[in-house]
PDB file of N, CA and C in Angstrom:
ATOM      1  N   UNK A   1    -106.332-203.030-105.557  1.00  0.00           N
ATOM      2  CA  UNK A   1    -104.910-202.981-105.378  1.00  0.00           C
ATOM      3  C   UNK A   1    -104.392-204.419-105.292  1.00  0.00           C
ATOM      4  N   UNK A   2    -102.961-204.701-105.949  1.00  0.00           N
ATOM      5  CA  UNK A   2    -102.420-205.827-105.873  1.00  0.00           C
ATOM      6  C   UNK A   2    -101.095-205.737-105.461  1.00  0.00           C
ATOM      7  N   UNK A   3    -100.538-206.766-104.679  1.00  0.00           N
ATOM      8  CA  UNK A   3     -99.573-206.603-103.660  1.00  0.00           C
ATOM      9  C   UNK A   3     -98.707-207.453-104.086  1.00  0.00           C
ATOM     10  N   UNK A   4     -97.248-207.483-105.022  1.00  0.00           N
ATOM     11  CA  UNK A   4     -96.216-208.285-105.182  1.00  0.00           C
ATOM     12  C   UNK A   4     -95.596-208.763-104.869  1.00  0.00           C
ATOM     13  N   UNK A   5     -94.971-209.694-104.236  1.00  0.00           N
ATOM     14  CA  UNK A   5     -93.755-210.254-103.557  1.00  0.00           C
ATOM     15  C   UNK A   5     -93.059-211.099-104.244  1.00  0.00           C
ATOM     16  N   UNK A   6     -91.880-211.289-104.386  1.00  0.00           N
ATOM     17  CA  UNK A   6     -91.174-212.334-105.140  1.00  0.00           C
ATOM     18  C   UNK A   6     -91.621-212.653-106.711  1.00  0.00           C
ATOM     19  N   UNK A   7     -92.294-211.887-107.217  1.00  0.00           N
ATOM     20  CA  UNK A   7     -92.430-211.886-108.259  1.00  0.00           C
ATOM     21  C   UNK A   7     -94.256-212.711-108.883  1.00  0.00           C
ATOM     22  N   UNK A   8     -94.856-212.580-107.006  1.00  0.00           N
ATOM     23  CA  UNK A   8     -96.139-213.168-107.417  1.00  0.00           C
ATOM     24  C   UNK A   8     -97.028-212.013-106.989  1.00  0.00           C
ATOM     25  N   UNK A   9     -98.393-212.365-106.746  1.00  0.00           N
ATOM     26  CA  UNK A   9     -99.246-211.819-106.055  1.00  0.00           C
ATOM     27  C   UNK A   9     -99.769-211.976-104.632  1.00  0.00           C
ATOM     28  N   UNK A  10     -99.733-211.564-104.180  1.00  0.00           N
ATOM     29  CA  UNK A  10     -99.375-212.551-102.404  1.00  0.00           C
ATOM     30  C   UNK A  10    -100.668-211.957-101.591  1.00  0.00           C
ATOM     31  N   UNK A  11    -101.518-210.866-102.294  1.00  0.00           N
ATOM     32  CA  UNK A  11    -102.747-209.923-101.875  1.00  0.00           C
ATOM     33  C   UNK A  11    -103.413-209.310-103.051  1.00  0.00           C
ATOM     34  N   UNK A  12    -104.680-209.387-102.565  1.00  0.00           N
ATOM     35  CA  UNK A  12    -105.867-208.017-104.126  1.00  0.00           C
ATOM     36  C   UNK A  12    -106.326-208.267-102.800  1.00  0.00           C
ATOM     37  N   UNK A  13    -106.954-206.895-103.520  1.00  0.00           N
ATOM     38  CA  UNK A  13    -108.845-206.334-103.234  1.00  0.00           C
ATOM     39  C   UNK A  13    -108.381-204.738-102.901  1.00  0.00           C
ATOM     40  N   UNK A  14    -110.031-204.208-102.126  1.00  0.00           N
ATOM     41  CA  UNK A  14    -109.732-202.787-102.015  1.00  0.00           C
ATOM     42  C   UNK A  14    -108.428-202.473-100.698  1.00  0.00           C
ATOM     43  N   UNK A  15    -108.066-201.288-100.814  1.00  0.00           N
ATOM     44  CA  UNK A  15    -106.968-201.371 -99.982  1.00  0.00           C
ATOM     45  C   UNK A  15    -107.644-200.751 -98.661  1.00  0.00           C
ATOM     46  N   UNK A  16    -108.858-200.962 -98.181  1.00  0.00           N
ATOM     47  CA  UNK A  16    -109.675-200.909 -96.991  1.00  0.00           C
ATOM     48  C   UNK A  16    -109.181-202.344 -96.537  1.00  0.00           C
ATOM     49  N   UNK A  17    -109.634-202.861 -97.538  1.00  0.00           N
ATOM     50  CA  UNK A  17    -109.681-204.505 -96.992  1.00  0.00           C
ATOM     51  C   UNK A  17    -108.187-205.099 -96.430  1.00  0.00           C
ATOM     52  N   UNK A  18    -107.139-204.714 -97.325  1.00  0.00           N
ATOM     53  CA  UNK A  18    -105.683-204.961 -97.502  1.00  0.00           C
ATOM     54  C   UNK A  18    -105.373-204.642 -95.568  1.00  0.00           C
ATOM     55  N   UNK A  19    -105.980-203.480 -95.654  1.00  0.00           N
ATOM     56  CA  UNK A  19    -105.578-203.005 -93.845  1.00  0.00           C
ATOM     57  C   UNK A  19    -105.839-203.414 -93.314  1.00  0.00           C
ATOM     58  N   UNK A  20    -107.479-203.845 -92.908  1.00  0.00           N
ATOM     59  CA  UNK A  20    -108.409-204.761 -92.207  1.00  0.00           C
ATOM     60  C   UNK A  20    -107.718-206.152 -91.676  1.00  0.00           C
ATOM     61  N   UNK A  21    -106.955-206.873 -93.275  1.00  0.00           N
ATOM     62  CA  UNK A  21    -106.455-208.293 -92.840  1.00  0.00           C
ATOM     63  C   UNK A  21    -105.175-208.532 -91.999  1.00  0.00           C
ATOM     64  N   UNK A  22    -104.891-206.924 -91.714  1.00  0.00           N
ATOM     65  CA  UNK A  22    -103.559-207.368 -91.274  1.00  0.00           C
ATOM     66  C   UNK A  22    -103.319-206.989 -89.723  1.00  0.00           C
ATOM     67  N   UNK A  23    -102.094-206.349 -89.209  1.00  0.00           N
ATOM     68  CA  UNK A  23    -102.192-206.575 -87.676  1.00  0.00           C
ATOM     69  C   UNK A  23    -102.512-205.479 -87.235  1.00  0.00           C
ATOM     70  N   UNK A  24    -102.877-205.638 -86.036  1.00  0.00           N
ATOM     71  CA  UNK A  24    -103.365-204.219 -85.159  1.00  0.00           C
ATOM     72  C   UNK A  24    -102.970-204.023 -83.740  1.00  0.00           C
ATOM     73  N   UNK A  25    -102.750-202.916 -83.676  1.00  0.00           N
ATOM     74  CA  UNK A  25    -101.800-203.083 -82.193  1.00  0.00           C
ATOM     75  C   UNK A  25    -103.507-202.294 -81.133  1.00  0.00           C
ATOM     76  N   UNK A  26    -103.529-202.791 -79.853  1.00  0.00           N
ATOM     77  CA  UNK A  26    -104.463-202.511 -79.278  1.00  0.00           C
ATOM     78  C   UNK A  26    -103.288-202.529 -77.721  1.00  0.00           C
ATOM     79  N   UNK A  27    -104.372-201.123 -77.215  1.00  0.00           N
ATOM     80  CA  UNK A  27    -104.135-201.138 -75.569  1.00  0.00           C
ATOM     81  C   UNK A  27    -105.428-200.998 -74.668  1.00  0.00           C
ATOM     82  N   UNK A  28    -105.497-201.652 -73.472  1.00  0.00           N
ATOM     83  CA  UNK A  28    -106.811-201.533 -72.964  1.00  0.00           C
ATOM     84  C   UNK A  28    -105.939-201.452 -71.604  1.00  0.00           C
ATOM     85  N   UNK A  29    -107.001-200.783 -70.922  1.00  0.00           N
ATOM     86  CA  UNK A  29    -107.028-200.903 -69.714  1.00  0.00           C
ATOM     87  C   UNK A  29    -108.204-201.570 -68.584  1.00  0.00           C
ATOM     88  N   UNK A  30    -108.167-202.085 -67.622  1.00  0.00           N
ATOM     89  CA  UNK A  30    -108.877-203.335 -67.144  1.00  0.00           C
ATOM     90  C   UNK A  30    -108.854-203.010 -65.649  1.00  0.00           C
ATOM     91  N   UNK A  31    -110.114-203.193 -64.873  1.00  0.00           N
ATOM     92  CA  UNK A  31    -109.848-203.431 -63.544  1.00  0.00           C
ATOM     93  C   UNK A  31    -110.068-205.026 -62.964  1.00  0.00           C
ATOM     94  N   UNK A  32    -110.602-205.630 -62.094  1.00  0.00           N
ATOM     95  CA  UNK A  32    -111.150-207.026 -61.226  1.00  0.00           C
ATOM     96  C   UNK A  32    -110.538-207.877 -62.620  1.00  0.00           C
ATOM     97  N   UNK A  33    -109.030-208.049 -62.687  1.00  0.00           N
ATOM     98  CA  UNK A  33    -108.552-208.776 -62.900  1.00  0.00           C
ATOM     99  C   UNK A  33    -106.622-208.811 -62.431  1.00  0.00           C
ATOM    100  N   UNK A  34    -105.968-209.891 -62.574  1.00  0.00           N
ATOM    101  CA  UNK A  34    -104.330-209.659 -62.296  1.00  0.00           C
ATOM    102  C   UNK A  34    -103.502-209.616 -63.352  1.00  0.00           C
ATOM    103  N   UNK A  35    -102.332-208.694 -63.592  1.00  0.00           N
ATOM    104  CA  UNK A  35    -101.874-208.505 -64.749  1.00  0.00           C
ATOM    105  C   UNK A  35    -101.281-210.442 -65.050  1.00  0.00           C
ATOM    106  N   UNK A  36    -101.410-210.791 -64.121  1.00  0.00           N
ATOM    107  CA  UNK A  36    -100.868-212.544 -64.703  1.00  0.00           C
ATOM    108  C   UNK A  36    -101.652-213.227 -65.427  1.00  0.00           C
ATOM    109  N   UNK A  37    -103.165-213.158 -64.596  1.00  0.00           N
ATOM    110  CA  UNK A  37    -103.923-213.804 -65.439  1.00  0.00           C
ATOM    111  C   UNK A  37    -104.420-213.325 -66.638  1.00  0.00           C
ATOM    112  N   UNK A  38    -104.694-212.212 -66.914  1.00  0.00           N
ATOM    113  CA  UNK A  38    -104.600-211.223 -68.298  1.00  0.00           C
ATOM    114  C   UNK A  38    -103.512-211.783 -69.807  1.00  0.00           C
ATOM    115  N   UNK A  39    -102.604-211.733 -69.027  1.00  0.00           N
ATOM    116  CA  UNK A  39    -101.307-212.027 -69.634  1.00  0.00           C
ATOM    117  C   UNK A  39    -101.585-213.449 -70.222  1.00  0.00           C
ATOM    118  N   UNK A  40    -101.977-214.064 -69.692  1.00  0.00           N
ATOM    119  CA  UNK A  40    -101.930-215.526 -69.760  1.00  0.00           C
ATOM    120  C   UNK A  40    -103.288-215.650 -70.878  1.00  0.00           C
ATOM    121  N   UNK A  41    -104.380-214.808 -70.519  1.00  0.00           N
ATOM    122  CA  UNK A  41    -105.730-215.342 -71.418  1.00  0.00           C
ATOM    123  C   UNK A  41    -104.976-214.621 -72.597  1.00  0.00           C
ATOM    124  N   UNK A  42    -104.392-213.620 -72.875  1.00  0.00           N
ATOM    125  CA  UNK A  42    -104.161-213.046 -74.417  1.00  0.00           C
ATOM    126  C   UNK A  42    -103.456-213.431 -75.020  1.00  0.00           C
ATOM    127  N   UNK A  43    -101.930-214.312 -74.080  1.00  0.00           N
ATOM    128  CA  UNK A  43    -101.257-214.678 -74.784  1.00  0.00           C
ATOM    129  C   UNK A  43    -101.721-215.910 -75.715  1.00  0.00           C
ATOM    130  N   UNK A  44    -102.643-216.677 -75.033  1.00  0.00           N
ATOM    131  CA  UNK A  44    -103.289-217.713 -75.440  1.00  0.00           C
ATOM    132  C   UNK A  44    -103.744-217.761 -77.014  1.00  0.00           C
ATOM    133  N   UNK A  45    -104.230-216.602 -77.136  1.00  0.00           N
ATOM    134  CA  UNK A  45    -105.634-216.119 -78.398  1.00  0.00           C
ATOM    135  C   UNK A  45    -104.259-216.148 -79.455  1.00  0.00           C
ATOM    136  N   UNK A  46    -104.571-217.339 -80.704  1.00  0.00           N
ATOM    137  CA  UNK A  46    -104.112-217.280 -81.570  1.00  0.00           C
ATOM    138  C   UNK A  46    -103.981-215.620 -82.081  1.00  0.00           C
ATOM    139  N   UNK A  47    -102.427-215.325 -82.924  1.00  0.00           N
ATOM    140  CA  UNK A  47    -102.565-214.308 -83.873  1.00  0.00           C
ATOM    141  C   UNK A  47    -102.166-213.520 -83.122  1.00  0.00           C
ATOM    142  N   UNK A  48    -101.785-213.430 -81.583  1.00  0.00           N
ATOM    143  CA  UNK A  48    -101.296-212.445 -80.490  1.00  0.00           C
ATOM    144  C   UNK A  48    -100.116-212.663 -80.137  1.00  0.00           C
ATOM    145  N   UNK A  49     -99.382-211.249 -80.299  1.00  0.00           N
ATOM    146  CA  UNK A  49     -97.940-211.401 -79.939  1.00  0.00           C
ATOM    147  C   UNK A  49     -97.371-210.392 -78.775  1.00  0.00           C
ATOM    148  N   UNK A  50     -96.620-210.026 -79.119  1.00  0.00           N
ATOM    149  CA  UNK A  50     -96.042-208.770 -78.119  1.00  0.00           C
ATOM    150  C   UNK A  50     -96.824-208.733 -76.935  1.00  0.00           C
ATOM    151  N   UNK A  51     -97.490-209.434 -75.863  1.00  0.00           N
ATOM    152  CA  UNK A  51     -98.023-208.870 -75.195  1.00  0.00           C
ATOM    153  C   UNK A  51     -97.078-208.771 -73.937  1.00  0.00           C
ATOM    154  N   UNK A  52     -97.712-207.287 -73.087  1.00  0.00           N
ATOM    155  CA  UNK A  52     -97.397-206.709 -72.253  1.00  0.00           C
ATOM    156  C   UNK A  52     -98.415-206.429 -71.063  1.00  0.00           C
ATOM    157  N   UNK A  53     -98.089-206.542 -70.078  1.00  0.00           N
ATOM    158  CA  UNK A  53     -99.644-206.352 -69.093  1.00  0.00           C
ATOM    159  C   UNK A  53     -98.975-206.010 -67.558  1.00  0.00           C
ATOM    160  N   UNK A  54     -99.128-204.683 -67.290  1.00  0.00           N
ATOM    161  CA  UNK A  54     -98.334-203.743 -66.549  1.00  0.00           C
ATOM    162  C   UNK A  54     -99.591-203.461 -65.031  1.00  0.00           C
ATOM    163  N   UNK A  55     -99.061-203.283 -64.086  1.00  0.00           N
ATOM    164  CA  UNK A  55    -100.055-202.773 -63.127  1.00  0.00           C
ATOM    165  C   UNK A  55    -100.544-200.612 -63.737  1.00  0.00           C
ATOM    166  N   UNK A  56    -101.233-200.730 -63.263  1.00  0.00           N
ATOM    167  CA  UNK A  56    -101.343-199.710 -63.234  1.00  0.00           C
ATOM    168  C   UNK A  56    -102.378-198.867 -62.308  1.00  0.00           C
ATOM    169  N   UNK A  57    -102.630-197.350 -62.744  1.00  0.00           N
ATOM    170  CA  UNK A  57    -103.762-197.021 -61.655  1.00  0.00           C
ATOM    171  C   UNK A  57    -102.558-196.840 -60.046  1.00  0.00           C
ATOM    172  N   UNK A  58    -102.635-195.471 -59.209  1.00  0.00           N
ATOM    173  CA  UNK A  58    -102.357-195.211 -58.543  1.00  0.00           C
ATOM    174  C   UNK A  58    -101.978-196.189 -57.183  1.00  0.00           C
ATOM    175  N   UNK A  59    -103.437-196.545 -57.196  1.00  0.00           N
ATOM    176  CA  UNK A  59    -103.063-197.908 -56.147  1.00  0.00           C
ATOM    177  C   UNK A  59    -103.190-199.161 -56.739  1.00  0.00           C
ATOM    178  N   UNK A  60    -102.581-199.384 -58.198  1.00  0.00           N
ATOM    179  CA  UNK A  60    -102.276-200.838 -58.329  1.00  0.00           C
ATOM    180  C   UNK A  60    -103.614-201.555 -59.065  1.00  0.00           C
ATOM    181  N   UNK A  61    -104.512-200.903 -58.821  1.00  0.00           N
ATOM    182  CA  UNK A  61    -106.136-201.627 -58.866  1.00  0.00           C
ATOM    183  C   UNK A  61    -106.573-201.954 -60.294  1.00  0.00           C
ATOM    184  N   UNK A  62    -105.806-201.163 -60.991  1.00  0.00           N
ATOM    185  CA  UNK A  62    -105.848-201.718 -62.707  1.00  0.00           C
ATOM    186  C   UNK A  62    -104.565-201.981 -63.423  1.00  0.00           C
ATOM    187  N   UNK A  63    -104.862-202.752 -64.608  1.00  0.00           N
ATOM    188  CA  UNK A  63    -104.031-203.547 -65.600  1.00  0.00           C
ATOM    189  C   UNK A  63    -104.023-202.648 -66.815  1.00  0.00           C
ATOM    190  N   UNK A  64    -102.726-202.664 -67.059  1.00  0.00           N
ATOM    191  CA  UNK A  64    -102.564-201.740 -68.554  1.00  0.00           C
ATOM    192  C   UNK A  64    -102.573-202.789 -69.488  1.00  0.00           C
ATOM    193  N   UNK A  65    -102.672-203.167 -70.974  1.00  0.00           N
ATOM    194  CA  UNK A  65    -102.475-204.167 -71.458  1.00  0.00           C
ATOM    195  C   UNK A  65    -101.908-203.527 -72.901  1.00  0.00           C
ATOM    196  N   UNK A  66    -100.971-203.963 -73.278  1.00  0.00           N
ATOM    197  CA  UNK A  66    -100.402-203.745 -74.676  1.00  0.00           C
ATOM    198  C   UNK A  66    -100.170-204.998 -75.667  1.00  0.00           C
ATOM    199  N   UNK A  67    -100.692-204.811 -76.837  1.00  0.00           N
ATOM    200  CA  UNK A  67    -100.429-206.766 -77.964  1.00  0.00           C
ATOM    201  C   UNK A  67    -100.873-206.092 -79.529  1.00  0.00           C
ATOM    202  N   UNK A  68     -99.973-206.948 -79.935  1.00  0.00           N
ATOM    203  CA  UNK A  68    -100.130-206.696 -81.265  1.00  0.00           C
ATOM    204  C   UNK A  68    -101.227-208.232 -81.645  1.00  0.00           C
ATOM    205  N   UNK A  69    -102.019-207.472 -82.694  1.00  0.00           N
ATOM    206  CA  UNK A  69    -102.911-209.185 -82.891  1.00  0.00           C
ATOM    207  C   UNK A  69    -102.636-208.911 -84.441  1.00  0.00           C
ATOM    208  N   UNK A  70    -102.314-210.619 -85.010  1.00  0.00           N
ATOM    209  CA  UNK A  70    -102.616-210.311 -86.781  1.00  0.00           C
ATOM    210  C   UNK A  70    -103.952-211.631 -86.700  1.00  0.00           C
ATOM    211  N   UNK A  71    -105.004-211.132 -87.726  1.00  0.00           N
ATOM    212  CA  UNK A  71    -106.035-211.528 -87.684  1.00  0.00           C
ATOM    213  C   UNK A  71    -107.570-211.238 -87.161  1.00  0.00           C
ATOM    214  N   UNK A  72    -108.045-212.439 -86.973  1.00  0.00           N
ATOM    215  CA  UNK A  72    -109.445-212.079 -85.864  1.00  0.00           C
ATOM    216  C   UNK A  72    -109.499-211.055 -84.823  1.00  0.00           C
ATOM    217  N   UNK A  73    -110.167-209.736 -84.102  1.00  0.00           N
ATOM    218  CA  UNK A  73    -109.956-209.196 -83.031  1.00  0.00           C
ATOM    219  C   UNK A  73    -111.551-210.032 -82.152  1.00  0.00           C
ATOM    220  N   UNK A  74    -112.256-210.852 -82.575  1.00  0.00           N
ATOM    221  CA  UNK A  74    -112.704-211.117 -81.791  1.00  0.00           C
ATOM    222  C   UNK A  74    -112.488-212.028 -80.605  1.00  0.00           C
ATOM    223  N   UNK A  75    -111.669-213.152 -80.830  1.00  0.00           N
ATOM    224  CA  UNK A  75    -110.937-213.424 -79.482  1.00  0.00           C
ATOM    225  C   UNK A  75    -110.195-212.593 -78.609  1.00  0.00           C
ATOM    226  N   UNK A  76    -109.449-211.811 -79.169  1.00  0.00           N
ATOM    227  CA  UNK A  76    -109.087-210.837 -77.920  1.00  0.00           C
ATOM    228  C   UNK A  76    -110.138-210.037 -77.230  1.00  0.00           C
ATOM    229  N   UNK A  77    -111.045-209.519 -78.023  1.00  0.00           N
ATOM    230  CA  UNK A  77    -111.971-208.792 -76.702  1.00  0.00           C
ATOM    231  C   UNK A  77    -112.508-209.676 -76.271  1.00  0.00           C
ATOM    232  N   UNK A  78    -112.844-210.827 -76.530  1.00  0.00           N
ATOM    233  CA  UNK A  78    -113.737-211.941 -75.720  1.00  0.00           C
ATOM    234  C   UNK A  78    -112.216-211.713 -74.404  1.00  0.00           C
ATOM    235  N   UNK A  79    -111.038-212.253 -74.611  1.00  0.00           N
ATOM    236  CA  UNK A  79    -110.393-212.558 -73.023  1.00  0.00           C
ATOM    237  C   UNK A  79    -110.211-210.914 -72.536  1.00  0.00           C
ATOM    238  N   UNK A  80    -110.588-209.877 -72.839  1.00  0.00           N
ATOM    239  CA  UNK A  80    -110.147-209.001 -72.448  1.00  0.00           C
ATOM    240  C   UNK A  80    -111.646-208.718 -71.409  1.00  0.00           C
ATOM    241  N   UNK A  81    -112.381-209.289 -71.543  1.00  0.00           N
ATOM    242  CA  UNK A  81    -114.049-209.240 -70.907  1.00  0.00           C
ATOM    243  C   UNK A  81    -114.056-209.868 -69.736  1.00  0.00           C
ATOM    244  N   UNK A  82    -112.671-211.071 -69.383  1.00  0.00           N
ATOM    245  CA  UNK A  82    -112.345-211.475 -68.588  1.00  0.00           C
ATOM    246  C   UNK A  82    -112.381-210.593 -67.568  1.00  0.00           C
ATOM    247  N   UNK A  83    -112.209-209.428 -67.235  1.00  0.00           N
ATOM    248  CA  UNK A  83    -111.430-208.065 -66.233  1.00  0.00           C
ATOM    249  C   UNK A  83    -113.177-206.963 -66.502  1.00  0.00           C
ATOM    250  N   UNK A  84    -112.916-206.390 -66.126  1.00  0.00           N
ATOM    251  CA  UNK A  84    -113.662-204.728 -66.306  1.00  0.00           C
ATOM    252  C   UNK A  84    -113.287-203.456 -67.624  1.00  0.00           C
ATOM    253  N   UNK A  85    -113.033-203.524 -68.314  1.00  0.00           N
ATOM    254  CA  UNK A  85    -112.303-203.007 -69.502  1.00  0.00           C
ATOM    255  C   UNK A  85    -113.277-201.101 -69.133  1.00  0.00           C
ATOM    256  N   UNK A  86    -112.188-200.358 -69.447  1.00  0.00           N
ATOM    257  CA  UNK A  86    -112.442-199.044 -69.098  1.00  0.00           C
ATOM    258  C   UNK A  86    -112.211-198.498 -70.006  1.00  0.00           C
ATOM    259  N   UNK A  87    -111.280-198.855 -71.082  1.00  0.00           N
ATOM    260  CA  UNK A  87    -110.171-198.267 -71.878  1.00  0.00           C
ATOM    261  C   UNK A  87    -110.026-198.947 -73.010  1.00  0.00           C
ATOM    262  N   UNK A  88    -110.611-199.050 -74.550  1.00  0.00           N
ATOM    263  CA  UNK A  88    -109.816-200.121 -75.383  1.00  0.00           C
ATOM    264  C   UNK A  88    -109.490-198.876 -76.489  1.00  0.00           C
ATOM    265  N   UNK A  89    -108.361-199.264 -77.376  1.00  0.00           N
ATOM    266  CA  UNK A  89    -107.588-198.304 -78.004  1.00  0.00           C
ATOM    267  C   UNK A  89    -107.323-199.308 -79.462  1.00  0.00           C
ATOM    268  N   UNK A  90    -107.956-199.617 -80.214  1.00  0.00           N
ATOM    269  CA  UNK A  90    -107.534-200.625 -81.692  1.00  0.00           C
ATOM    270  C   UNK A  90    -106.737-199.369 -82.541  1.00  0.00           C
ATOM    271  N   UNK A  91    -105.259-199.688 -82.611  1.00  0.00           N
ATOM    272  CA  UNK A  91    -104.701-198.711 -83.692  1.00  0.00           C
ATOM    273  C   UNK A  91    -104.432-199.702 -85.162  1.00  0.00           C
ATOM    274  N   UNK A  92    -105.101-199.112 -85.987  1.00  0.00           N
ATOM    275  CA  UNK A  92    -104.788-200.061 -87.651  1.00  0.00           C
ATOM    276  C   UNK A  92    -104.187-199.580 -88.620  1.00  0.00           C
ATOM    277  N   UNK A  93    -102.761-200.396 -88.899  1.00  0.00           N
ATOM    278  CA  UNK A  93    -102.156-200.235 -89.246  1.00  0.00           C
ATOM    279  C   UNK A  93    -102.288-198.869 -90.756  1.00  0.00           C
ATOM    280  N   UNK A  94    -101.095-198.369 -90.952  1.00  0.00           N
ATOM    281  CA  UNK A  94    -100.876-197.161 -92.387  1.00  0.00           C
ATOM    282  C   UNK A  94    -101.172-198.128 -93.612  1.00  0.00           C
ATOM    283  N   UNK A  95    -101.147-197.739 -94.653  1.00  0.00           N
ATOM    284  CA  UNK A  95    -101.038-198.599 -96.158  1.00  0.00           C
ATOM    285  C   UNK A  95     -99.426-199.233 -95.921  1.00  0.00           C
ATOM    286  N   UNK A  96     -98.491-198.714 -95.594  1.00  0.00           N
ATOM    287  CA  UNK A  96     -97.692-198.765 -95.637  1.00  0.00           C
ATOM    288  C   UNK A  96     -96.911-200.044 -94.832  1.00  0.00           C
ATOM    289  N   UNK A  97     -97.624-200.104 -93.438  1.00  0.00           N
ATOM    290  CA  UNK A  97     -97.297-200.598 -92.717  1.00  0.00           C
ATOM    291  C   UNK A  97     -98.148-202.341 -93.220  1.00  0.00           C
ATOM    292  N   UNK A  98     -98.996-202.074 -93.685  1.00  0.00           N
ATOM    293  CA  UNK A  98    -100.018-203.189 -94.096  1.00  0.00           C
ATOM    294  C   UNK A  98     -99.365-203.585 -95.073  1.00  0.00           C
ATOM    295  N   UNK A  99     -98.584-203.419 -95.963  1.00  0.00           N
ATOM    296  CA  UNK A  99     -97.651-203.496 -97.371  1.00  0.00           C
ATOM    297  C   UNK A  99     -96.420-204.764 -97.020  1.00  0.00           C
ATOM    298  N   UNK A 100     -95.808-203.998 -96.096  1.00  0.00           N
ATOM    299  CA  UNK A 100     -94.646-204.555 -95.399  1.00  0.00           C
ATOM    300  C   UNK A 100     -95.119-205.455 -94.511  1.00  0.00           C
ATOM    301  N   UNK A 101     -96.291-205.688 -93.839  1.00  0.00           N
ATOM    302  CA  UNK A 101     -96.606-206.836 -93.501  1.00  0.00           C
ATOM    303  C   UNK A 101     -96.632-207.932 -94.030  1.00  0.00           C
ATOM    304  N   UNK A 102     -97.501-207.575 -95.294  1.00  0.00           N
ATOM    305  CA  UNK A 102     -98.050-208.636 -96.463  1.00  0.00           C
ATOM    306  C   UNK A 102     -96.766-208.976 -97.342  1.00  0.00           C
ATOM    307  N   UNK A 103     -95.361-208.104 -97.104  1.00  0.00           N
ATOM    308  CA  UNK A 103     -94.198-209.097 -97.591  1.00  0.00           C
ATOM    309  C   UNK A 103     -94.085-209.737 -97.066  1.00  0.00           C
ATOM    310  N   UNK A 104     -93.439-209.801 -95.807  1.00  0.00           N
ATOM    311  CA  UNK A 104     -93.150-210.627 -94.888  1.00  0.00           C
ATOM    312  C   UNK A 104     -93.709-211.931 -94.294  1.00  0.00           C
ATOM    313  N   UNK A 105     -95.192-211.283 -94.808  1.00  0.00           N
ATOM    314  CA  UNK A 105     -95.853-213.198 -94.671  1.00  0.00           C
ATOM    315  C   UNK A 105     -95.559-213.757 -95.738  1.00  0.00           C
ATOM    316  N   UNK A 106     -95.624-213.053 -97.221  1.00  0.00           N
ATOM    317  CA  UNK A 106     -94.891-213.743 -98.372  1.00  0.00           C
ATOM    318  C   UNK A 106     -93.605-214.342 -98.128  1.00  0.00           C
ATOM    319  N   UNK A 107     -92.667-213.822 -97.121  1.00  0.00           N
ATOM    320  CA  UNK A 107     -91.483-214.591 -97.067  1.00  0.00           C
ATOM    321  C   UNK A 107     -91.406-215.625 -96.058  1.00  0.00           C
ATOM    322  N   UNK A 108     -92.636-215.199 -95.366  1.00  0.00           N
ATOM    323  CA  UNK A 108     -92.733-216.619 -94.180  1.00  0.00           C
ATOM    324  C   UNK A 108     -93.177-218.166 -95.251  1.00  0.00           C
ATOM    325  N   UNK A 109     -94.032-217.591 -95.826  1.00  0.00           N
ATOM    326  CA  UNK A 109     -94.681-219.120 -96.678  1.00  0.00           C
ATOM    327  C   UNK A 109     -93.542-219.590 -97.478  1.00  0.00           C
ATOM    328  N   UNK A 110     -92.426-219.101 -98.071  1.00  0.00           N
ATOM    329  CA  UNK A 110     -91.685-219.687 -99.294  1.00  0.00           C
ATOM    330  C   UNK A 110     -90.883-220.634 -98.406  1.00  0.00           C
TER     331      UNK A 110
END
């Protein structure tokens, strides 16, 4: 599959791969850590955006964590190892959604 933008090619290969390169929204949940310092190691990790990092757990004792990552997911589970992780959730993106990504970085570069 080949991916057009502006009148170029801006992506090929199989459209496994096309999904793979692009962003992924992940939620984990975490204990023996603070939603601050959480917050702080993910925001860090190149390629991470949206993040969110909520108390959670009845008495407070765990961290919810919500982020969109485009790229590598191995820095994020490395800071997410930081805490006790109970919970990880990688959602990857539709064809669709991977499409409209790969414009939009086409319109970031011009």
């Amino acid at each position: 599959m080949a991916v057009l933008a502006a009148g170029r090619v801006v992506a090929s290969g199989a459209v496994a791969d096309l999904r793979l390169a692009t962003t992924r929204r992940i939620a984990a949940t975490l204990s023996r850590i603070t939603a601050d310092r959480l917050h702080a190691l993910l925001s860090a990790v190149d390629g991470v955006a949206d993040v969110s990092v909520t108390a959670a757990g009845a008495a407070g004792d765990t961290v919810r964590a919500l982020l969109t990552v485009r790229g590598e997911i191995d820095p994020v589970v490395r800071a997410l190892m930081a805490g006790t992780l109970h919970d990880l959730t990688v959602e990857e993106p539709d064809l669709e959604e991977s499409v409209l990504d790969l414009y939009a970085r086409a319109g970031d570069a011009s």
